[in-house]
C-alpha atoms as a PDB file:
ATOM      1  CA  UNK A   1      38.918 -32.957  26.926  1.00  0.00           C
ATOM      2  CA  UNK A   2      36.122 -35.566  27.962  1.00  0.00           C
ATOM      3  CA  UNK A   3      33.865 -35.977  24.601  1.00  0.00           C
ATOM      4  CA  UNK A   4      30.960 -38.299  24.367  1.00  0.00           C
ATOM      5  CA  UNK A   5      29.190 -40.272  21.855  1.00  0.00           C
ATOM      6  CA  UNK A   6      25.218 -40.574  23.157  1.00  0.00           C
ATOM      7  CA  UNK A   7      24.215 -42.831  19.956  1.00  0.00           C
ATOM      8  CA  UNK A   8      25.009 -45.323  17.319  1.00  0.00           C
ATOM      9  CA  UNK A   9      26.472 -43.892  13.973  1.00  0.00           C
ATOM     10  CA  UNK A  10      25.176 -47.272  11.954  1.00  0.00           C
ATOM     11  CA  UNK A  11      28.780 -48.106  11.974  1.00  0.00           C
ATOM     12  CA  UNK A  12      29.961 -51.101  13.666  1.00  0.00           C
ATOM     13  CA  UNK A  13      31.589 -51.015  16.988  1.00  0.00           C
ATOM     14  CA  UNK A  14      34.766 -51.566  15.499  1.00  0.00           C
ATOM     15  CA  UNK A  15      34.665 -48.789  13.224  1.00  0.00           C
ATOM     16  CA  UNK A  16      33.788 -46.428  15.877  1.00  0.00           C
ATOM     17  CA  UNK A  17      37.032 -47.403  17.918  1.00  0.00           C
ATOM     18  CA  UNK A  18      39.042 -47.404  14.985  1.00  0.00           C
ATOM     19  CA  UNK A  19      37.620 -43.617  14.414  1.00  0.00           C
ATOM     20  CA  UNK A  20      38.435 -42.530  17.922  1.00  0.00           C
ATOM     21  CA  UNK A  21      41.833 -43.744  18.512  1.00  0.00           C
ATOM     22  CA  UNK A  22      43.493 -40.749  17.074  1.00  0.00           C
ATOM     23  CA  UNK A  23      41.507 -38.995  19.767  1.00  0.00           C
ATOM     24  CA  UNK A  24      42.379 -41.446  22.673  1.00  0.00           C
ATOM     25  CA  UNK A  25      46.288 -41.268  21.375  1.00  0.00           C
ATOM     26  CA  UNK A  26      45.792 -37.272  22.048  1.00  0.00           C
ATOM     27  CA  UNK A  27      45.101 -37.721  25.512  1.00  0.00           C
ATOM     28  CA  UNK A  28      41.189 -37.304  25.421  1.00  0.00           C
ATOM     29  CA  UNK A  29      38.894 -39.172  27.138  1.00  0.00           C
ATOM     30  CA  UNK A  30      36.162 -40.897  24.581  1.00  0.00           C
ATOM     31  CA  UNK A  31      32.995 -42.835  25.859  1.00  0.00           C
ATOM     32  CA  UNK A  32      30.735 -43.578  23.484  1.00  0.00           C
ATOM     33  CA  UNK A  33      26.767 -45.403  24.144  1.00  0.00           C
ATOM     34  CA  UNK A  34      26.087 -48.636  21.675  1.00  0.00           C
ATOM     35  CA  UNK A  35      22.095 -48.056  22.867  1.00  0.00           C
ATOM     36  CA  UNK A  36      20.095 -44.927  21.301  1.00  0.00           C
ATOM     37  CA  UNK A  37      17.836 -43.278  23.900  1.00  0.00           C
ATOM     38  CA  UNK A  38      15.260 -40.418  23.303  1.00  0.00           C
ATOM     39  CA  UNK A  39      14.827 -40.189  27.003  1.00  0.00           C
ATOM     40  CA  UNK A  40      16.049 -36.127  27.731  1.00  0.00           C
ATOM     41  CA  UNK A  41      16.979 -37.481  31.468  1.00  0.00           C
ATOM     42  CA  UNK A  42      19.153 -40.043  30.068  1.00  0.00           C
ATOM     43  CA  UNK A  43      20.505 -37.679  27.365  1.00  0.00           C
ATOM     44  CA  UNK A  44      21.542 -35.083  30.037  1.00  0.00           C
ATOM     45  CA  UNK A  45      22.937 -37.751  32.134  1.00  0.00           C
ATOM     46  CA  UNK A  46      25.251 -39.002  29.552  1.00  0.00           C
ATOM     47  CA  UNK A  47      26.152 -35.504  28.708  1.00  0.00           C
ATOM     48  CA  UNK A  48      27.200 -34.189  31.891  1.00  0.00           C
ATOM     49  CA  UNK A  49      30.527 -33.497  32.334  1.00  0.00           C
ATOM     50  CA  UNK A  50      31.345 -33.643  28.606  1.00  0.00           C
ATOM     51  CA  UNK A  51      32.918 -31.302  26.722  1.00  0.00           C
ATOM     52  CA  UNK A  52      32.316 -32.194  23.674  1.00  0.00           C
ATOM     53  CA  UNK A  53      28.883 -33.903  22.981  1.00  0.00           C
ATOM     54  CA  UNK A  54      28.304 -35.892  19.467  1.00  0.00           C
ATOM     55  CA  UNK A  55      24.498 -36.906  18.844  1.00  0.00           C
ATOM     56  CA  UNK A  56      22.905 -37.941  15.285  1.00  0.00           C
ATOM     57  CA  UNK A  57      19.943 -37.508  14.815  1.00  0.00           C
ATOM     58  CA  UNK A  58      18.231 -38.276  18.099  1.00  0.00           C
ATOM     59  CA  UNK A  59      16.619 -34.847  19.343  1.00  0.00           C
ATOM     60  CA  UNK A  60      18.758 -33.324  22.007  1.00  0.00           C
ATOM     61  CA  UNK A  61      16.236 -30.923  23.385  1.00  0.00           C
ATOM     62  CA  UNK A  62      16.911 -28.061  26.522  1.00  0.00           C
ATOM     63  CA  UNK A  63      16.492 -30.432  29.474  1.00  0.00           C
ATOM     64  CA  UNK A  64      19.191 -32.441  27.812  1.00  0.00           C
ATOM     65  CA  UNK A  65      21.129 -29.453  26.775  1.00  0.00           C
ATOM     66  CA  UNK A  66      20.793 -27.771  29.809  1.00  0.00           C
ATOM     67  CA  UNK A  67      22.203 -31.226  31.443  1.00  0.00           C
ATOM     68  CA  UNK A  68      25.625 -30.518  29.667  1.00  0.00           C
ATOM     69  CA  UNK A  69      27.019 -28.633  32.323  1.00  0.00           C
ATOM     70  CA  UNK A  70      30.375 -28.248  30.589  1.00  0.00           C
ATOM     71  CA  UNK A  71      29.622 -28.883  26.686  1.00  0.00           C
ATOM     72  CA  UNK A  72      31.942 -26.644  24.148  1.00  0.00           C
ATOM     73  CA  UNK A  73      30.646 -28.049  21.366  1.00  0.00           C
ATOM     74  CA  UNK A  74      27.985 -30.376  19.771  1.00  0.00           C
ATOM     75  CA  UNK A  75      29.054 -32.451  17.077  1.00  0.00           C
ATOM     76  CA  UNK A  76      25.942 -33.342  15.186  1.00  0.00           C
ATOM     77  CA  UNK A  77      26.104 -36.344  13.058  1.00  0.00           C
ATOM     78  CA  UNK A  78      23.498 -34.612  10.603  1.00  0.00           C
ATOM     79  CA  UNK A  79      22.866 -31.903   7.743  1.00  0.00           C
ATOM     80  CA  UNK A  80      20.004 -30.541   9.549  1.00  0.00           C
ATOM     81  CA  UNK A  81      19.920 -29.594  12.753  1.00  0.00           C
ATOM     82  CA  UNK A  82      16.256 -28.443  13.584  1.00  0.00           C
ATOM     83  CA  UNK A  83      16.083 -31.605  16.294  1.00  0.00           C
ATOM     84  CA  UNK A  84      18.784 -29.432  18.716  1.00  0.00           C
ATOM     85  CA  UNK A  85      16.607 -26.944  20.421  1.00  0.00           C
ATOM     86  CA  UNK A  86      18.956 -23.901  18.802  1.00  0.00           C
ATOM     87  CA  UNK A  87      17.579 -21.581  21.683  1.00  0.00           C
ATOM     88  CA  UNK A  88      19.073 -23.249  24.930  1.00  0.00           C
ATOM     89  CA  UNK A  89      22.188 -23.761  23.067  1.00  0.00           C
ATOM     90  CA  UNK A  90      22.822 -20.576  22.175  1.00  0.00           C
ATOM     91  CA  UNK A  91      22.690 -19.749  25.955  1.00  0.00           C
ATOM     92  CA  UNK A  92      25.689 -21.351  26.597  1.00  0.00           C
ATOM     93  CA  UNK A  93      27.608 -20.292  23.500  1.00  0.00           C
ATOM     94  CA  UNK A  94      28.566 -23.828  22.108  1.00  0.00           C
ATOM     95  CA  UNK A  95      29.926 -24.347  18.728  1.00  0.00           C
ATOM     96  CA  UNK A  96      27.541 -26.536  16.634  1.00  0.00           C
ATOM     97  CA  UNK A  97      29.137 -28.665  13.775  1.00  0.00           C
ATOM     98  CA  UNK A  98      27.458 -30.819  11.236  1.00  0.00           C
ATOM     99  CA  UNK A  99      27.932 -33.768   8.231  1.00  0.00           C
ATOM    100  CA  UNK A 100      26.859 -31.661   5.434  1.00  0.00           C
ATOM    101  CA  UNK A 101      27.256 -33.742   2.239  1.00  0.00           C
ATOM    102  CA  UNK A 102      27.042 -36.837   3.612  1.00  0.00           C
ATOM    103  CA  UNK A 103      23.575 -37.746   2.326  1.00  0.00           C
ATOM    104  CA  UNK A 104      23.729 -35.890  -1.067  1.00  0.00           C
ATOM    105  CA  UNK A 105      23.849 -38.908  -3.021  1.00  0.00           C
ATOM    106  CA  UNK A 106      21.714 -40.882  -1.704  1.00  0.00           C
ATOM    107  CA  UNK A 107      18.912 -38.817  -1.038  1.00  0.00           C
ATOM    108  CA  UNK A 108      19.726 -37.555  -4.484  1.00  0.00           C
ATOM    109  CA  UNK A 109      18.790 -41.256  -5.433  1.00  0.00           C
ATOM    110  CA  UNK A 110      16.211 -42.007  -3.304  1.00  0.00           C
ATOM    111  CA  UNK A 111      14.014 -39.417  -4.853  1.00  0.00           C
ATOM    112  CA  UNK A 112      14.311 -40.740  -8.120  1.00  0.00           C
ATOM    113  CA  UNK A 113      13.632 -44.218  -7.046  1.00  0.00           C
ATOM    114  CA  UNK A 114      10.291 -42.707  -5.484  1.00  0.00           C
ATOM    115  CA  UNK A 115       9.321 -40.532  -8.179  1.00  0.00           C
ATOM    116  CA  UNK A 116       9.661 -43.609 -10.542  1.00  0.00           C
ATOM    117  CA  UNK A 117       7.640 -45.797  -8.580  1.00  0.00           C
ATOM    118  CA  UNK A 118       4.906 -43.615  -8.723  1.00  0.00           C
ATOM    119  CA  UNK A 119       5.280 -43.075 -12.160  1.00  0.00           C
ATOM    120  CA  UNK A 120       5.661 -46.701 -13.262  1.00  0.00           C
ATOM    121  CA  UNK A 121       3.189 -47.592 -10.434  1.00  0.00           C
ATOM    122  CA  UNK A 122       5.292 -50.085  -8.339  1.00  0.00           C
ATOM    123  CA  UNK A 123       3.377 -50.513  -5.741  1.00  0.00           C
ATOM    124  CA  UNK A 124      -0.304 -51.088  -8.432  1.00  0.00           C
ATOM    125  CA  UNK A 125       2.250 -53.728 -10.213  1.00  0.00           C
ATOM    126  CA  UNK A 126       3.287 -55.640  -7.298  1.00  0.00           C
ATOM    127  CA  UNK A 127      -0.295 -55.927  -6.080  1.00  0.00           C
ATOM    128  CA  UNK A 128      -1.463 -57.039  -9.438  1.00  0.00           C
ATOM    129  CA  UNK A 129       1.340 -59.985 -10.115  1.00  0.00           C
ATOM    130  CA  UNK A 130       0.479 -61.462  -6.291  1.00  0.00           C
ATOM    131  CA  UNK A 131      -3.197 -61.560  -6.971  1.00  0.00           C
ATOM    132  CA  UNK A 132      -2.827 -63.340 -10.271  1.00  0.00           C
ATOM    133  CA  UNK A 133      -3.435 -60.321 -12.177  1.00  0.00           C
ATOM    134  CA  UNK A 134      -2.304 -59.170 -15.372  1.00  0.00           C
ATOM    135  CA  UNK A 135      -0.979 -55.453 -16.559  1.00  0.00           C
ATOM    136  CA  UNK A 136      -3.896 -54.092 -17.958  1.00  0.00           C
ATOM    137  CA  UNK A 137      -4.695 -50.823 -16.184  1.00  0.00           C
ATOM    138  CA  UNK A 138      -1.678 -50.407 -15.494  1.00  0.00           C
ATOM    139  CA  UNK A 139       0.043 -48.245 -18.297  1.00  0.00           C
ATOM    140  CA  UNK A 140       2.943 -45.471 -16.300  1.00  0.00           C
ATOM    141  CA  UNK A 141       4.473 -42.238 -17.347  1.00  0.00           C
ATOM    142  CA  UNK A 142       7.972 -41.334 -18.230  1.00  0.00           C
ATOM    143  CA  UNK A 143      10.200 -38.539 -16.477  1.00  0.00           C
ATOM    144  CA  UNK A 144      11.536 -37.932 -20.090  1.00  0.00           C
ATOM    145  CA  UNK A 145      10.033 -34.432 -21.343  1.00  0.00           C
ATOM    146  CA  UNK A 146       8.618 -33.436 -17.697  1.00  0.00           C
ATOM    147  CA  UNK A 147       8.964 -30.384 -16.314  1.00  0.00           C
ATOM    148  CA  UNK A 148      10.499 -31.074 -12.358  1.00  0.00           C
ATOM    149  CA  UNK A 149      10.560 -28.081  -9.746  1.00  0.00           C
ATOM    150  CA  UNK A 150      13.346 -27.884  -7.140  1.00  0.00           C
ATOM    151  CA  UNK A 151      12.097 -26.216  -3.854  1.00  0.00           C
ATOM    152  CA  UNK A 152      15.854 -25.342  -2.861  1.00  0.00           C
ATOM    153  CA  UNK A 153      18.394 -25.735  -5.019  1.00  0.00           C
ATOM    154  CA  UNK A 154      21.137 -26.688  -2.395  1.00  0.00           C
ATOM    155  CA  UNK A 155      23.903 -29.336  -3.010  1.00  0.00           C
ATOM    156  CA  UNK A 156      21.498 -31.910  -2.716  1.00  0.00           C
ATOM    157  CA  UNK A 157      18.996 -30.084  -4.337  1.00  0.00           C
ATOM    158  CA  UNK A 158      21.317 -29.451  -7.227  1.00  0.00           C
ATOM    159  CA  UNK A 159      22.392 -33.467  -7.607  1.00  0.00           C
ATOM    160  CA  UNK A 160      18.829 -34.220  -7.814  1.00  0.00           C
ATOM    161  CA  UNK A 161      17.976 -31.850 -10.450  1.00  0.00           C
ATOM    162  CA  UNK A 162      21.165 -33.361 -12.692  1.00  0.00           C
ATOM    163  CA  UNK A 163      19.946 -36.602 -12.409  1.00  0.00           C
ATOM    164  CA  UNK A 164      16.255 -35.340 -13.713  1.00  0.00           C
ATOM    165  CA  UNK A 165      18.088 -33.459 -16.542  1.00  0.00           C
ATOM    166  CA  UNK A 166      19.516 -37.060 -17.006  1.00  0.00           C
ATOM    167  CA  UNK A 167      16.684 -38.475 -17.358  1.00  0.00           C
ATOM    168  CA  UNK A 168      15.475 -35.691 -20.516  1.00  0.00           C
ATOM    169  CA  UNK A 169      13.567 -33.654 -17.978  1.00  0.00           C
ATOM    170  CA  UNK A 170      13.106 -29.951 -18.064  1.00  0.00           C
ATOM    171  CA  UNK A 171      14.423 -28.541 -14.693  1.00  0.00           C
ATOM    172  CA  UNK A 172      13.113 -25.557 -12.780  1.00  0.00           C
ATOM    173  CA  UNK A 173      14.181 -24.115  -9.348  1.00  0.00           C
ATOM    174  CA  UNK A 174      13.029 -21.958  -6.538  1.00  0.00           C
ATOM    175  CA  UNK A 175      15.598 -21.372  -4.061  1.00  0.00           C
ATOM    176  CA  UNK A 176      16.604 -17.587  -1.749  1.00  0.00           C
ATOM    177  CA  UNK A 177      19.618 -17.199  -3.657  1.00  0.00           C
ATOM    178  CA  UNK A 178      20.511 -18.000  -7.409  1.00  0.00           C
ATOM    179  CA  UNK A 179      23.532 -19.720  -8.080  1.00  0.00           C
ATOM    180  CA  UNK A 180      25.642 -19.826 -11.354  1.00  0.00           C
ATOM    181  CA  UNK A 181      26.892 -23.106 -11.451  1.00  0.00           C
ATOM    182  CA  UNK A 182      23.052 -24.159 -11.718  1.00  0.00           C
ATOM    183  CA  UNK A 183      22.183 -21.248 -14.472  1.00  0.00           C
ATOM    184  CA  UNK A 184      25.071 -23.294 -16.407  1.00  0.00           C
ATOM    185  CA  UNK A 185      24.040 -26.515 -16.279  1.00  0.00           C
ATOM    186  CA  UNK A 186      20.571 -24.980 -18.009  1.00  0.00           C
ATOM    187  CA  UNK A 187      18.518 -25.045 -14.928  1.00  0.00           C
ATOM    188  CA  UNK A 188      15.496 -21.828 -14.799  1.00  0.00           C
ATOM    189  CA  UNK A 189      15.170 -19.989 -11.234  1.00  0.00           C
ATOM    190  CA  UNK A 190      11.748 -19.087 -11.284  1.00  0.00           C
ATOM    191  CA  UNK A 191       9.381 -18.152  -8.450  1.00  0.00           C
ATOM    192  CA  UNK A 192       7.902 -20.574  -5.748  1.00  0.00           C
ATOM    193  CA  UNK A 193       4.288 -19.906  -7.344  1.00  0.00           C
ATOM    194  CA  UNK A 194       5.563 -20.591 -10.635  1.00  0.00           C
ATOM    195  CA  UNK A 195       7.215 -23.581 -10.287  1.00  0.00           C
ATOM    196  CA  UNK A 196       4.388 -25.125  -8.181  1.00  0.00           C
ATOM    197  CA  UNK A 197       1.942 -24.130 -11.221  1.00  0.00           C
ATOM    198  CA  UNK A 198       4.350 -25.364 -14.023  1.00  0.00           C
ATOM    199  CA  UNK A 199       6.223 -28.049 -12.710  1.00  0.00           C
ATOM    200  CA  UNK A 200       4.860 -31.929 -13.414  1.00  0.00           C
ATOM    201  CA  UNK A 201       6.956 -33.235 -10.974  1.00  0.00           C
ATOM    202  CA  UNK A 202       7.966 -31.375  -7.665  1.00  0.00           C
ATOM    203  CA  UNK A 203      10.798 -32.338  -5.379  1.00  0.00           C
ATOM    204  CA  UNK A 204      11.295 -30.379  -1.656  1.00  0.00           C
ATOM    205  CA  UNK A 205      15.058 -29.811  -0.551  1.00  0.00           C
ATOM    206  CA  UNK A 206      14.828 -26.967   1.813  1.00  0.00           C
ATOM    207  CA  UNK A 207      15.742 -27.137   5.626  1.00  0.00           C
ATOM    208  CA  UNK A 208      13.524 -26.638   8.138  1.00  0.00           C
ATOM    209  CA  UNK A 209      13.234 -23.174  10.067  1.00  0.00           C
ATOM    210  CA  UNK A 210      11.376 -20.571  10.531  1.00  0.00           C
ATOM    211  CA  UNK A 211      11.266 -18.961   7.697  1.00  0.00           C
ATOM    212  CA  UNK A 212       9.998 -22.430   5.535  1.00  0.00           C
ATOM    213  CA  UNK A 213       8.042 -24.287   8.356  1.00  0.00           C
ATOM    214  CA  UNK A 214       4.535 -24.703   6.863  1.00  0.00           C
ATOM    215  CA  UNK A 215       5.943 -22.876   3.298  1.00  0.00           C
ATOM    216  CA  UNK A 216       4.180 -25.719   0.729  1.00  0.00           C
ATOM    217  CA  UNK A 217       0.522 -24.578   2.435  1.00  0.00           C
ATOM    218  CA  UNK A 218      -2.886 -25.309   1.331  1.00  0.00           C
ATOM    219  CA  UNK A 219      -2.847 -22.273  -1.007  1.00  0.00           C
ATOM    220  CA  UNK A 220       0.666 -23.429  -2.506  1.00  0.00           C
ATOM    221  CA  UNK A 221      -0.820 -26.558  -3.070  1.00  0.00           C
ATOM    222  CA  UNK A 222      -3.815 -25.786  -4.908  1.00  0.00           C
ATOM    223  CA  UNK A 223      -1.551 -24.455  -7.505  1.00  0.00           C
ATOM    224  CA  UNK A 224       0.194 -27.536  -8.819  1.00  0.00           C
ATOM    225  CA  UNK A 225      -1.271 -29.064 -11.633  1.00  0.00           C
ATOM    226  CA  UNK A 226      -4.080 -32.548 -11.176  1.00  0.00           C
ATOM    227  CA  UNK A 227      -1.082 -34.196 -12.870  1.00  0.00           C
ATOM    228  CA  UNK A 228       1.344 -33.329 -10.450  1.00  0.00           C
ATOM    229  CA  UNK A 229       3.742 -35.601  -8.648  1.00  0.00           C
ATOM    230  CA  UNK A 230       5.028 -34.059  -5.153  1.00  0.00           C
ATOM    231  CA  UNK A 231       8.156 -35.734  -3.487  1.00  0.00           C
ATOM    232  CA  UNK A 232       9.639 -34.853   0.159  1.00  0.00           C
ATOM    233  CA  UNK A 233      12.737 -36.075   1.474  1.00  0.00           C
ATOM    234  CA  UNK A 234      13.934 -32.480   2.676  1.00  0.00           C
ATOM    235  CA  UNK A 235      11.584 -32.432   6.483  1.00  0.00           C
ATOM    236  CA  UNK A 236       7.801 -33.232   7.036  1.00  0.00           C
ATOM    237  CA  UNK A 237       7.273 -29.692   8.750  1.00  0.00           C
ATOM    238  CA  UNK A 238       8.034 -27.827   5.499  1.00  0.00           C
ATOM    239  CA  UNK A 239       4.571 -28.988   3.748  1.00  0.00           C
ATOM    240  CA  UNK A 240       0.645 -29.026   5.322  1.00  0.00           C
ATOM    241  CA  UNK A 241       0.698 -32.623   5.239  1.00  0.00           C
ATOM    242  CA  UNK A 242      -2.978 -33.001   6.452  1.00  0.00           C
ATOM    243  CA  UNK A 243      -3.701 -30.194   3.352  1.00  0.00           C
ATOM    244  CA  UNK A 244      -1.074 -32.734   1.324  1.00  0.00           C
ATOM    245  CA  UNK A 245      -3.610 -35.966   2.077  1.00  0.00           C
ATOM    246  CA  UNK A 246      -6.863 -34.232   1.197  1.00  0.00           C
ATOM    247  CA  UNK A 247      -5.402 -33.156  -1.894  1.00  0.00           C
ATOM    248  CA  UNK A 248      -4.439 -36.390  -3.195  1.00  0.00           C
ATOM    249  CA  UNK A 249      -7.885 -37.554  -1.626  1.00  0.00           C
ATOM    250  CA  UNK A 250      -9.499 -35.273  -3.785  1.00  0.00           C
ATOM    251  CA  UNK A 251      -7.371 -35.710  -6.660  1.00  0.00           C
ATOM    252  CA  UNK A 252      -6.222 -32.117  -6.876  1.00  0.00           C
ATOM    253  CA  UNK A 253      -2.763 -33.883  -7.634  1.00  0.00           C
ATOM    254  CA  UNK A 254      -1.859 -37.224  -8.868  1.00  0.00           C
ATOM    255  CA  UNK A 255       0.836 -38.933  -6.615  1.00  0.00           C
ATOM    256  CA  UNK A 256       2.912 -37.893  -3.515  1.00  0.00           C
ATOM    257  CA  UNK A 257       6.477 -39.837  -2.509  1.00  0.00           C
ATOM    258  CA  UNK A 258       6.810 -38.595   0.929  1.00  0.00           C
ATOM    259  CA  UNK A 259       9.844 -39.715   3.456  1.00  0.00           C
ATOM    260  CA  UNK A 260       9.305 -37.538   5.798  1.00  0.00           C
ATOM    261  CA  UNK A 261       6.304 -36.259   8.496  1.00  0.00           C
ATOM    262  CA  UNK A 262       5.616 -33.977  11.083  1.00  0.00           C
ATOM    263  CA  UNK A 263       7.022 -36.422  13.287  1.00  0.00           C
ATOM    264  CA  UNK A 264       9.683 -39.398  13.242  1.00  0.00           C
ATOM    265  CA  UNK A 265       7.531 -42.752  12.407  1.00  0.00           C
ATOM    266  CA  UNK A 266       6.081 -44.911  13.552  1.00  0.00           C
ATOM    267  CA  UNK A 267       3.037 -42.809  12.880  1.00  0.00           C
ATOM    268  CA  UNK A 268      -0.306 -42.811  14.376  1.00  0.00           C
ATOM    269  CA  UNK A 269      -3.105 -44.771  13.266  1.00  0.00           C
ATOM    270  CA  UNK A 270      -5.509 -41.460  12.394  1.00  0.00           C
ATOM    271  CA  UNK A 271      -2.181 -40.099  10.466  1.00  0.00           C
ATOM    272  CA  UNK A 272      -3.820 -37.927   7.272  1.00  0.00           C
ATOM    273  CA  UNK A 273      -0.956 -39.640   4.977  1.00  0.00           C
ATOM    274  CA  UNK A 274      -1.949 -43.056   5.900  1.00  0.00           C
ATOM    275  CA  UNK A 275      -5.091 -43.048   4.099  1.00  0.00           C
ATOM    276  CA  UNK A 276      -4.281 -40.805   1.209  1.00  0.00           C
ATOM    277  CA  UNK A 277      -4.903 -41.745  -2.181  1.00  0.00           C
ATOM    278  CA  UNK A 278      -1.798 -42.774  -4.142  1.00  0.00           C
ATOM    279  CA  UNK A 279       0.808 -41.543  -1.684  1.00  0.00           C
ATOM    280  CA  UNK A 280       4.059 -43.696  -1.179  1.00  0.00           C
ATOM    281  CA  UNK A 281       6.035 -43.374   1.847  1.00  0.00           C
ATOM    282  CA  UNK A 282       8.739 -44.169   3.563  1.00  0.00           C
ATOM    283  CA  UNK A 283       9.831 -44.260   7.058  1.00  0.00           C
ATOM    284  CA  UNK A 284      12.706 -41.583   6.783  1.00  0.00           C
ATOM    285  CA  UNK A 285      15.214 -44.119   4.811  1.00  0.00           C
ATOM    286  CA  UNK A 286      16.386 -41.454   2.255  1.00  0.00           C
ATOM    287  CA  UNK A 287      19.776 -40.935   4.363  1.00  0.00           C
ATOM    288  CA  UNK A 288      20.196 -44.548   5.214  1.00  0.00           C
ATOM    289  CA  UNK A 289      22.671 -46.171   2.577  1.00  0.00           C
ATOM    290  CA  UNK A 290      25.660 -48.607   4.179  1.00  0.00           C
ATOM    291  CA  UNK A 291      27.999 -45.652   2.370  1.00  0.00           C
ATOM    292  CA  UNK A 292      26.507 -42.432   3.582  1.00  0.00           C
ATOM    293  CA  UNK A 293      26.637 -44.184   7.134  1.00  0.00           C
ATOM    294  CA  UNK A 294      30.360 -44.814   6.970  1.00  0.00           C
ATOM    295  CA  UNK A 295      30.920 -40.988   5.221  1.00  0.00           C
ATOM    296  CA  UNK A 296      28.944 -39.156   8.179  1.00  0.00           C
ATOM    297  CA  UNK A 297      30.901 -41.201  10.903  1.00  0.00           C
ATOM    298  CA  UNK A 298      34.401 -39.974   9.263  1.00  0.00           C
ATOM    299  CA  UNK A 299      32.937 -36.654   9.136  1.00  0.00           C
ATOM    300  CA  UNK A 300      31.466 -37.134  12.462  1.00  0.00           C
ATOM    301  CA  UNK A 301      35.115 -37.497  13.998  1.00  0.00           C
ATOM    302  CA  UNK A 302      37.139 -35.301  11.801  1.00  0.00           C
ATOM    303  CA  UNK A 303      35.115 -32.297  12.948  1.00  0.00           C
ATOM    304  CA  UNK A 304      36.062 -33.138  16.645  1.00  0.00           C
ATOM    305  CA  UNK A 305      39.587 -33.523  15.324  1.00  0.00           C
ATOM    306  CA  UNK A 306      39.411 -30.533  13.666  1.00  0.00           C
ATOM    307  CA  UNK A 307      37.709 -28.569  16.994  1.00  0.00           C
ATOM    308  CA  UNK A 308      40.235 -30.343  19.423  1.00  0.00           C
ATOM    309  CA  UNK A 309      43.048 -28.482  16.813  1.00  0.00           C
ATOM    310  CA  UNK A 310      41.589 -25.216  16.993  1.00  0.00           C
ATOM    311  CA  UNK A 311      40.420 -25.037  13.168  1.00  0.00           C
ATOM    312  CA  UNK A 312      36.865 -26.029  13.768  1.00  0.00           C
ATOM    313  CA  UNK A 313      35.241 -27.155  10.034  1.00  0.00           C
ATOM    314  CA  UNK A 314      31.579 -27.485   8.872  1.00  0.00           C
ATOM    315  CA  UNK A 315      30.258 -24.891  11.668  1.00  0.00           C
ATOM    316  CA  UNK A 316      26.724 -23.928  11.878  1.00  0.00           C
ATOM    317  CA  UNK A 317      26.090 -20.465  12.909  1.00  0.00           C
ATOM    318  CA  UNK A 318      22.410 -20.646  14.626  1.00  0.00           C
ATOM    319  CA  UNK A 319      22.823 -17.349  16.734  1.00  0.00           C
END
């Protein structure tokens, strides 16, 4: 089969022939494109005649899709996959893999590190020590004896709320279906209104769809408390983010730690997050550790491996 790399991995080059030998040594035909493009003509150009296309997280949208005149499957270097447009795949029945688990750690991590720094006020600090300032005004909080929501209670949204609980939080969870290995470790389901209402500290770990596009409204977010913290490293669609700024504007809430937007940064200028009060963000690094990079790229290949076996792993059924 003819498969096809159409980005970097954040691998070096070396590591991405050392991952494809086993499938040269097969007999398959691996090219693989050191350059990212966004560009859908260029996407469907490198896809054509490919049976087996392997993106990241570049969005692969129909005219590139529909460009992949012989694509079997789409190897998707990724947990979500809301940047494939599902619809003109599913017209050509391809099997869609992903890297689920790659990232639990670190984004796990990364929304600790941002819910501190808003709580210790990093970013006040650092501003205070370069203008010759001192720490008065400056007193923080503690995640010890907080209550922290968890909007999806996933694998990664699991990890994170362990590492709350390790910090002496109280943990509570919204997710679609309860889960007992989450109910052991002394973790509350409790509605999505409920949690917003009692929660100091809220943390967003659902995918993207349908069903949760726009979910954390204007309505959902009058309900959290004026002392609320509200992190996102789940996907910038999920929340109102324009409702999100005026609320921290306003001080209806205290802090947000946001990752993620409506849209992959850079950002424009008249961007409602931009100018919101007390809001830290980031430009989509939660995912990006040196160690999830290397874990998605061996998942990356051993789910063509595994497809070019016959015992296909880590499908997605989008249908």
């Amino acid at each position: 089969m003819k498969i096809a790399l159409l980005e970097p991995l954040g691998v070096p080059a070396d590591r991405i022939e050392e991952l494809a030998e086993p499938i040269r040594k097969a007999g398959h035909t691996f090219t693989w494109y050191a350059e990212k493009s966004t560009d859908p003509r260029e996407l469907a150009r490198r896809s054509a005649g490919q049976d087996i296309v392997m993106i990241a997280n570049t969005p692969y949208p129909a005219a590139a899709i529909e460009g992949a005149d012989r694509i079997r499957a789409l190897a998707v270097a990724f947990t979500g996959v809301d940047h494939v447009d599902l619809q003109a795949l599913g017209k050509k029945e391809v099997t869609l893999m992903n890297c689920a688990g790659y990232s639990d750690a670190c984004v796990a991590e990364q929304v600790i590190g941002m819910t501190i720094a808003l709580l210790r006020r990093f970013q006040d600090g650092d501003a205070a020590v370069r203008a010759g300032k001192t720490s008065l005004g400056l007193a923080g909080g503690e995640i010890a004896g907080k209550t922290v929501g968890i909007i999806g209670c996933g694998k990664i949204g699991f990890r994170t709320a362990r590492l709350f609980q390790a910090f002496g939080a109280k943990v509570l969870a919204c997710a679609r279906h309860e889960r007992e290995e989450v109910v052991s470790a002394g973790i509350e389901y409790r509605p999505l209104d409920d949690v917003l209402a009692q929660s100091d500290i809220i943390s967003l770990h659902t995918p993207n769809n349908a069903g949760t596009r726009g979910m954390i409204s204007r309505e959902k977010i009058a309900l959290m408390k004026r002392s609320a913290l509200f992190i996102n490293c789940a996907r910038g669609p999920i929340v109102d983010n324009r409702a999100l700024a005026d609320a921290l504007n306003t001080e209806a809430i205290a802090g947000a730690a946001i990752d993620v937007f409506d849209m992959e940064p850079p950002l424009p200028q008249d961007y409602p997050l931009l100018h919101a009060k007390n809001a830290l963000l980031m430009p989509h690094t939660a995912f990006l550790t040196r160690e999830a990079m290397e874990r998605r790229a061996i998942i990356e290949f051993a789910n063509v491996e595994r497809y070019l076996a016959g015992q296909p792993q880590n499908v997605v059924e989008y249908r």
